[in-house]
C-alpha atoms as a PDB file:
ATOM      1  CA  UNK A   1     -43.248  -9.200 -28.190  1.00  0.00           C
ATOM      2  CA  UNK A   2     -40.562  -7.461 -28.910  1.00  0.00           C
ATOM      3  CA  UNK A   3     -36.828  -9.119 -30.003  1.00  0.00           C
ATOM      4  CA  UNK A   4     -35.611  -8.782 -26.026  1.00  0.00           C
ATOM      5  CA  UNK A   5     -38.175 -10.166 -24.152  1.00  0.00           C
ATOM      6  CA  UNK A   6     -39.327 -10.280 -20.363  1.00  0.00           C
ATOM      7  CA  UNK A   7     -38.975 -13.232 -18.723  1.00  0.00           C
ATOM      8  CA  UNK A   8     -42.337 -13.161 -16.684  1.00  0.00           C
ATOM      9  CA  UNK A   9     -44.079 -12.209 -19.286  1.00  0.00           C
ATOM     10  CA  UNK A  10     -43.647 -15.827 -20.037  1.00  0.00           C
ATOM     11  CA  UNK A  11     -44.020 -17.421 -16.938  1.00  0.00           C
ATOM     12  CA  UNK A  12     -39.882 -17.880 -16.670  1.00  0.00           C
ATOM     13  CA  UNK A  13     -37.884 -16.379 -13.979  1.00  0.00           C
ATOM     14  CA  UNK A  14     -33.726 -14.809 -14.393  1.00  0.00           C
ATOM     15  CA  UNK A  15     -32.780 -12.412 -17.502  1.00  0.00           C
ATOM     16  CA  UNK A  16     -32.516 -13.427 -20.729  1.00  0.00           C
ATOM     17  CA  UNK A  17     -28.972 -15.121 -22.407  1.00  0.00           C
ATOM     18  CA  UNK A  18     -29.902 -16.156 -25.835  1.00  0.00           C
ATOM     19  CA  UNK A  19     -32.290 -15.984 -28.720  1.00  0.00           C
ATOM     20  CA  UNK A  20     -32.473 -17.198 -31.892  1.00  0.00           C
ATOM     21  CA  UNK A  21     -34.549 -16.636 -35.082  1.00  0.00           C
ATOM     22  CA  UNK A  22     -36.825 -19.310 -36.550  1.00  0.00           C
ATOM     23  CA  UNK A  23     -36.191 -19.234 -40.328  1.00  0.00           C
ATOM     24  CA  UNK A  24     -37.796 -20.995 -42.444  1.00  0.00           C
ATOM     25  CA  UNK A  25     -35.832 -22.258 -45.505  1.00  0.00           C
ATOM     26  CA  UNK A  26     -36.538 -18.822 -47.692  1.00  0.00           C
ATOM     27  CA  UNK A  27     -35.319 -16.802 -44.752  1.00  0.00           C
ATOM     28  CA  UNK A  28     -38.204 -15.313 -43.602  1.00  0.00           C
ATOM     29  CA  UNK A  29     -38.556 -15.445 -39.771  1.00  0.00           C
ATOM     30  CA  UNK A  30     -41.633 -17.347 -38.095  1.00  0.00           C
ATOM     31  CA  UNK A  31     -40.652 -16.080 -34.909  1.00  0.00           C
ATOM     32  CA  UNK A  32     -38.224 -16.268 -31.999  1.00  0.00           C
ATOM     33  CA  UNK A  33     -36.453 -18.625 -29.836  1.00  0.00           C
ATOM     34  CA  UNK A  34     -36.300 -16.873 -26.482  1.00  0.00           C
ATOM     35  CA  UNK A  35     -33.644 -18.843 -23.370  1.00  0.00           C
ATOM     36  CA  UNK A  36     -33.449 -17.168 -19.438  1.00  0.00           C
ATOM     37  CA  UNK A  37     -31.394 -18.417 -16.694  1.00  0.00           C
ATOM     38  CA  UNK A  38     -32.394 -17.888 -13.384  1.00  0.00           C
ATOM     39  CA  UNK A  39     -29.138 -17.558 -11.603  1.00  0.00           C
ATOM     40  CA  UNK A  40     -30.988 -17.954  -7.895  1.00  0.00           C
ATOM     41  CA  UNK A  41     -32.213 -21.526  -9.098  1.00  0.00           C
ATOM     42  CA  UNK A  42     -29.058 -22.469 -11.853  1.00  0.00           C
ATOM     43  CA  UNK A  43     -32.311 -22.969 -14.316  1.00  0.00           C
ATOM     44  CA  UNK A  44     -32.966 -22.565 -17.819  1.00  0.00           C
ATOM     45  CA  UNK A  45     -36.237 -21.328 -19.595  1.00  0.00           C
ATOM     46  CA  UNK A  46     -37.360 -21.376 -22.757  1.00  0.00           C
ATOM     47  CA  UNK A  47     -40.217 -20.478 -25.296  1.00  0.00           C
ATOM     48  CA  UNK A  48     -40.891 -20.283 -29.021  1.00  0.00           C
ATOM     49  CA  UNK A  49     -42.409 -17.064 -29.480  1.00  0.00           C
ATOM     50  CA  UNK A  50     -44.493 -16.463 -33.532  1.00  0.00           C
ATOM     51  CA  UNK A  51     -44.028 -13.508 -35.383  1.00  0.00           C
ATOM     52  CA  UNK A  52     -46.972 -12.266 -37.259  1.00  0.00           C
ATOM     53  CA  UNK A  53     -45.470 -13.845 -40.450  1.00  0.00           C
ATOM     54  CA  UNK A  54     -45.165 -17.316 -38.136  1.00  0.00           C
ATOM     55  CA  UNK A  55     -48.912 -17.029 -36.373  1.00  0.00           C
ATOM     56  CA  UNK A  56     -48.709 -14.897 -33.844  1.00  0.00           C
ATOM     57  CA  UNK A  57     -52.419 -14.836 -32.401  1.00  0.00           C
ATOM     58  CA  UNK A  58     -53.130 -17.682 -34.888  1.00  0.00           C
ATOM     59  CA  UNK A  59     -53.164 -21.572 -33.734  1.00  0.00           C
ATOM     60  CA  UNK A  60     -50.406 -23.316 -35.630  1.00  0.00           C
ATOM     61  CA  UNK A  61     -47.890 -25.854 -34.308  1.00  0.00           C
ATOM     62  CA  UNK A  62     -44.899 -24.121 -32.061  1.00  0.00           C
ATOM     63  CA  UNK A  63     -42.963 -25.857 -30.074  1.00  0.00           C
ATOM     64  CA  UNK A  64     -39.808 -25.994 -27.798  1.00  0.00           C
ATOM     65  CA  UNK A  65     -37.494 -28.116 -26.088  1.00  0.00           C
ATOM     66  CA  UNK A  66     -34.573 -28.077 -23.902  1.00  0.00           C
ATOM     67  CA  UNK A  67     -32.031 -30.849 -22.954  1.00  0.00           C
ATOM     68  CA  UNK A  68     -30.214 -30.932 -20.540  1.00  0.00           C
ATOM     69  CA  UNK A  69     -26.609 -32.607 -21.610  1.00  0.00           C
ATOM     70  CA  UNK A  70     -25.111 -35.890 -19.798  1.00  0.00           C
ATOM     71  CA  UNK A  71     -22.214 -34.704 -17.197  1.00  0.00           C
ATOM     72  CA  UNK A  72     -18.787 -33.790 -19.305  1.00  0.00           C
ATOM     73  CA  UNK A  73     -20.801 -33.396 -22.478  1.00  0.00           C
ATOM     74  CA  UNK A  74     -19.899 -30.437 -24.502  1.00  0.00           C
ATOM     75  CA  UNK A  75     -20.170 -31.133 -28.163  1.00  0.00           C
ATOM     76  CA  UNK A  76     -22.738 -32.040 -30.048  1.00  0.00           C
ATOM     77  CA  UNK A  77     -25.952 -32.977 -28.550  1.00  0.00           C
ATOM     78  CA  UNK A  78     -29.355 -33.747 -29.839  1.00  0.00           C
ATOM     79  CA  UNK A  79     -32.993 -35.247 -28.997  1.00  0.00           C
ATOM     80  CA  UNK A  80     -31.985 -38.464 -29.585  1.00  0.00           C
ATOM     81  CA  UNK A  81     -28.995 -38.865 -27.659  1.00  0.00           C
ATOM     82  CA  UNK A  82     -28.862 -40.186 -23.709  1.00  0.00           C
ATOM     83  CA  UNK A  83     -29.876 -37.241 -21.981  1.00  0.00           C
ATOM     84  CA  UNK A  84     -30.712 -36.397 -17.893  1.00  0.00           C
ATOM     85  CA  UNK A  85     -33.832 -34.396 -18.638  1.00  0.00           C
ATOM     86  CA  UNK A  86     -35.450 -33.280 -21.795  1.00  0.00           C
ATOM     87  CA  UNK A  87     -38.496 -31.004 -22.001  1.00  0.00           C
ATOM     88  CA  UNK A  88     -41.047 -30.193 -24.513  1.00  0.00           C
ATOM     89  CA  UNK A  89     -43.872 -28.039 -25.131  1.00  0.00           C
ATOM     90  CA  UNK A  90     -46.391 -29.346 -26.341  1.00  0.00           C
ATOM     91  CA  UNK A  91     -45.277 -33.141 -25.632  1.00  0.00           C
ATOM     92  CA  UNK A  92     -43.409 -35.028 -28.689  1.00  0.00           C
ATOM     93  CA  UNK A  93     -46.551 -36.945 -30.500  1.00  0.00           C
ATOM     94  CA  UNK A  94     -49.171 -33.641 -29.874  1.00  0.00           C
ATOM     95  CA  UNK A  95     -51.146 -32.091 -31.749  1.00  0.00           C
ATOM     96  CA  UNK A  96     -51.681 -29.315 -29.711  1.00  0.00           C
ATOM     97  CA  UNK A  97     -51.841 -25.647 -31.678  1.00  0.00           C
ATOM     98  CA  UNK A  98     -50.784 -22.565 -29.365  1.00  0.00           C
ATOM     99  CA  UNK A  99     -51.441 -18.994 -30.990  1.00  0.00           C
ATOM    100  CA  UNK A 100     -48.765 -16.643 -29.340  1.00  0.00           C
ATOM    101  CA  UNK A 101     -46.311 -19.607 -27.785  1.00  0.00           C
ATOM    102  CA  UNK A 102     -45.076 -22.150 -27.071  1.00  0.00           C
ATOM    103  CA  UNK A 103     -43.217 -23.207 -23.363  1.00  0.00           C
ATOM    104  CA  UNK A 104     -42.021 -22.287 -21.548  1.00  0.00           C
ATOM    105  CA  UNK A 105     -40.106 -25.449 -20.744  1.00  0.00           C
ATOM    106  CA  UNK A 106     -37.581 -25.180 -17.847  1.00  0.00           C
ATOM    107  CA  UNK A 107     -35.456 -28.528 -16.864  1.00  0.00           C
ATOM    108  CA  UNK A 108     -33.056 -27.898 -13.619  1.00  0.00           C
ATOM    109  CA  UNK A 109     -29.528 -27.775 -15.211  1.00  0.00           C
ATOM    110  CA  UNK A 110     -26.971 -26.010 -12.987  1.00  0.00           C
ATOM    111  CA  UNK A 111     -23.306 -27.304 -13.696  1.00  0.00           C
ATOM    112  CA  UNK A 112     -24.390 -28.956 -17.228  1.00  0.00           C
ATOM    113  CA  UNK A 113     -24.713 -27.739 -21.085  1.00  0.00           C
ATOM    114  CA  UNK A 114     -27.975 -27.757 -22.468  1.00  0.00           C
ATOM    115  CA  UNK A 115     -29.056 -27.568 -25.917  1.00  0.00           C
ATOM    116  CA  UNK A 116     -32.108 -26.111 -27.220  1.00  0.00           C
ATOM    117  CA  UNK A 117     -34.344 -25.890 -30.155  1.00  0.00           C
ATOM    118  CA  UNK A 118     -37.624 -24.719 -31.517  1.00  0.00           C
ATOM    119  CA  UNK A 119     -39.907 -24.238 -34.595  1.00  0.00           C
ATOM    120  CA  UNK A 120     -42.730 -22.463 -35.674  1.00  0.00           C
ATOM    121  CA  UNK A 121     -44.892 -23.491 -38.098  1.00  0.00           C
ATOM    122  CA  UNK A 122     -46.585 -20.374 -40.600  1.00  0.00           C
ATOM    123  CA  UNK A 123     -50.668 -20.414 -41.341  1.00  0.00           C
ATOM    124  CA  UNK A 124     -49.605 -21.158 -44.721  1.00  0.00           C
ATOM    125  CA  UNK A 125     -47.794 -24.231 -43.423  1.00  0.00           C
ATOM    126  CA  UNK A 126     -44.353 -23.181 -43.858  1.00  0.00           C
ATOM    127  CA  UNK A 127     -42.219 -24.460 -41.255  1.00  0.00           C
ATOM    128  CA  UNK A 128     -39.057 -22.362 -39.270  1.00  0.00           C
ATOM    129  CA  UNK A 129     -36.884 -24.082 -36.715  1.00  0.00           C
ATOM    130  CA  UNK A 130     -33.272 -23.483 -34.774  1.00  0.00           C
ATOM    131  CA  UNK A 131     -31.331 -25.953 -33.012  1.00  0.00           C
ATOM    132  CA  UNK A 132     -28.097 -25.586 -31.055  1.00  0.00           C
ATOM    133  CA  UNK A 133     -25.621 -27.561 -30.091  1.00  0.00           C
ATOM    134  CA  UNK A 134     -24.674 -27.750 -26.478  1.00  0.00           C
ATOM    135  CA  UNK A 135     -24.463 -24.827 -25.550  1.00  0.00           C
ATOM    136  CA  UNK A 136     -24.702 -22.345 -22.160  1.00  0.00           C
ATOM    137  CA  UNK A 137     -22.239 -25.039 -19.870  1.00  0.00           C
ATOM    138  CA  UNK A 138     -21.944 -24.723 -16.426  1.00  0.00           C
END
Protein backbone atom coordinates (compact mmCIF):
# COMPACT_ATOMS: atom_id res chain seq x y z
CA UNK A 1 0.00 0.00 0.00
CA UNK A 2 1.20 2.98 -0.66
CA UNK A 3 2.31 5.84 2.25
CA UNK A 4 -1.45 7.60 1.83
CA UNK A 5 -3.72 4.99 2.05
CA UNK A 6 -7.56 4.35 1.30
CA UNK A 7 -9.62 3.98 3.98
CA UNK A 8 -11.88 1.09 2.56
CA UNK A 9 -9.31 -0.59 1.43
CA UNK A 10 -9.12 -1.40 5.05
CA UNK A 11 -12.45 -1.85 6.03
CA UNK A 12 -12.46 1.94 7.78
CA UNK A 13 -14.70 4.63 6.68
CA UNK A 14 -13.71 8.98 6.62
CA UNK A 15 -10.19 10.22 5.08
CA UNK A 16 -7.16 9.74 6.52
CA UNK A 17 -5.50 12.34 9.47
CA UNK A 18 -2.37 10.71 10.57
CA UNK A 19 0.31 8.15 10.00
CA UNK A 20 3.22 7.19 11.47
CA UNK A 21 6.28 5.01 10.67
CA UNK A 22 7.12 1.85 12.62
CA UNK A 23 10.90 1.99 13.23
CA UNK A 24 12.57 -0.34 14.63
CA UNK A 25 15.54 0.73 16.84
CA UNK A 26 18.18 0.85 13.66
CA UNK A 27 15.71 3.00 11.80
CA UNK A 28 14.59 0.89 9.32
CA UNK A 29 10.77 1.01 8.84
CA UNK A 30 8.57 -2.27 9.41
CA UNK A 31 5.72 -0.55 8.14
CA UNK A 32 3.02 2.05 8.74
CA UNK A 33 0.65 3.26 11.25
CA UNK A 34 -2.36 4.38 9.24
CA UNK A 35 -5.52 6.66 11.56
CA UNK A 36 -9.10 7.87 9.56
CA UNK A 37 -11.84 9.76 11.05
CA UNK A 38 -15.09 9.41 9.81
CA UNK A 39 -16.53 12.80 10.34
CA UNK A 40 -20.39 11.41 9.64
CA UNK A 41 -19.88 8.99 12.74
CA UNK A 42 -17.07 11.32 15.00
CA UNK A 43 -14.98 7.79 14.72
CA UNK A 44 -11.52 6.85 14.57
CA UNK A 45 -9.84 3.93 12.57
CA UNK A 46 -6.83 2.45 12.64
CA UNK A 47 -4.41 -0.28 11.19
CA UNK A 48 -0.77 -1.33 11.26
CA UNK A 49 0.08 -1.82 7.80
CA UNK A 50 3.99 -4.11 7.07
CA UNK A 51 6.32 -2.99 4.69
CA UNK A 52 8.13 -5.61 2.80
CA UNK A 53 11.14 -5.09 5.17
CA UNK A 54 8.33 -5.59 8.23
CA UNK A 55 6.34 -8.81 6.52
CA UNK A 56 4.21 -7.63 4.27
CA UNK A 57 2.51 -10.93 2.82
CA UNK A 58 4.44 -12.80 5.57
CA UNK A 59 2.68 -13.89 9.06
CA UNK A 60 4.49 -12.07 11.83
CA UNK A 61 2.98 -10.33 14.86
CA UNK A 62 1.29 -6.68 13.93
CA UNK A 63 -0.79 -5.15 15.94
CA UNK A 64 -2.80 -1.93 16.81
CA UNK A 65 -4.64 -0.19 19.33
CA UNK A 66 -6.55 2.85 19.97
CA UNK A 67 -7.72 4.50 23.28
CA UNK A 68 -9.97 6.50 23.65
CA UNK A 69 -8.89 9.24 26.53
CA UNK A 70 -11.08 9.86 29.86
CA UNK A 71 -13.22 13.28 29.37
CA UNK A 72 -10.73 16.53 29.89
CA UNK A 73 -7.70 14.35 29.27
CA UNK A 74 -5.17 15.86 27.05
CA UNK A 75 -1.70 14.93 28.07
CA UNK A 76 -0.19 11.99 28.32
CA UNK A 77 -2.07 8.86 27.96
CA UNK A 78 -1.20 5.25 27.74
CA UNK A 79 -2.56 1.46 27.85
CA UNK A 80 -2.42 1.34 31.27
CA UNK A 81 -4.14 4.27 32.37
CA UNK A 82 -8.22 4.49 33.16
CA UNK A 83 -9.53 4.67 29.85
CA UNK A 84 -13.49 4.66 28.27
CA UNK A 85 -12.68 2.25 25.47
CA UNK A 86 -9.53 0.67 24.30
CA UNK A 87 -9.20 -1.51 21.20
CA UNK A 88 -6.80 -3.98 19.92
CA UNK A 89 -6.08 -6.05 17.06
CA UNK A 90 -5.30 -8.99 17.62
CA UNK A 91 -6.51 -9.03 21.45
CA UNK A 92 -3.66 -8.24 24.21
CA UNK A 93 -2.44 -12.03 25.21
CA UNK A 94 -2.73 -13.39 21.18
CA UNK A 95 -0.80 -15.01 19.32
CA UNK A 96 -2.40 -14.39 16.29
CA UNK A 97 0.11 -13.65 13.05
CA UNK A 98 -1.59 -11.40 10.21
CA UNK A 99 0.53 -11.12 6.86
CA UNK A 100 -0.50 -7.66 5.32
CA UNK A 101 -2.31 -6.07 8.70
CA UNK A 102 -3.32 -5.60 11.40
CA UNK A 103 -6.99 -3.71 12.52
CA UNK A 104 -8.53 -2.07 11.82
CA UNK A 105 -9.68 -1.14 15.31
CA UNK A 106 -12.28 1.69 15.52
CA UNK A 107 -13.62 2.77 19.22
CA UNK A 108 -16.52 5.64 19.01
CA UNK A 109 -14.65 8.80 20.24
CA UNK A 110 -16.35 12.04 19.14
CA UNK A 111 -15.57 15.00 21.64
CA UNK A 112 -12.44 13.02 23.28
CA UNK A 113 -8.48 12.60 22.52
CA UNK A 114 -7.38 9.35 21.65
CA UNK A 115 -4.05 7.95 21.55
CA UNK A 116 -2.77 5.36 19.35
CA UNK A 117 -0.03 2.95 18.79
CA UNK A 118 1.24 0.05 16.79
CA UNK A 119 4.16 -2.34 15.99
CA UNK A 120 5.28 -4.58 13.54
CA UNK A 121 7.33 -7.25 14.10
CA UNK A 122 10.15 -8.19 10.95
CA UNK A 123 10.55 -12.15 9.74
CA UNK A 124 13.84 -11.81 11.21
CA UNK A 125 12.22 -10.89 14.52
CA UNK A 126 13.09 -7.38 14.71
CA UNK A 127 10.49 -5.43 16.28
CA UNK A 128 9.13 -1.55 15.09
CA UNK A 129 6.51 0.29 17.09
CA UNK A 130 4.99 4.12 17.47
CA UNK A 131 3.01 5.41 20.19
CA UNK A 132 1.40 8.81 20.65
CA UNK A 133 0.34 10.66 23.19
CA UNK A 134 -3.17 11.95 23.22
CA UNK A 135 -3.60 13.17 20.43
CA UNK A 136 -6.56 14.15 17.60
CA UNK A 137 -9.05 15.92 20.64
CA UNK A 138 -12.36 16.74 20.01
Amino acid sequence: MSPSADAASYGCAGSEIDSYALKTSGGVTNGTFHLFHDSSSGKNCAMAVASSAGGYGTPTLKTVWLMKCPAGYKAWASRDDAHDAYVQDPAVGSSTKYSPYAGPVSPSAAGRCIAVGGSITSPSGTNAHYTTYATHCG
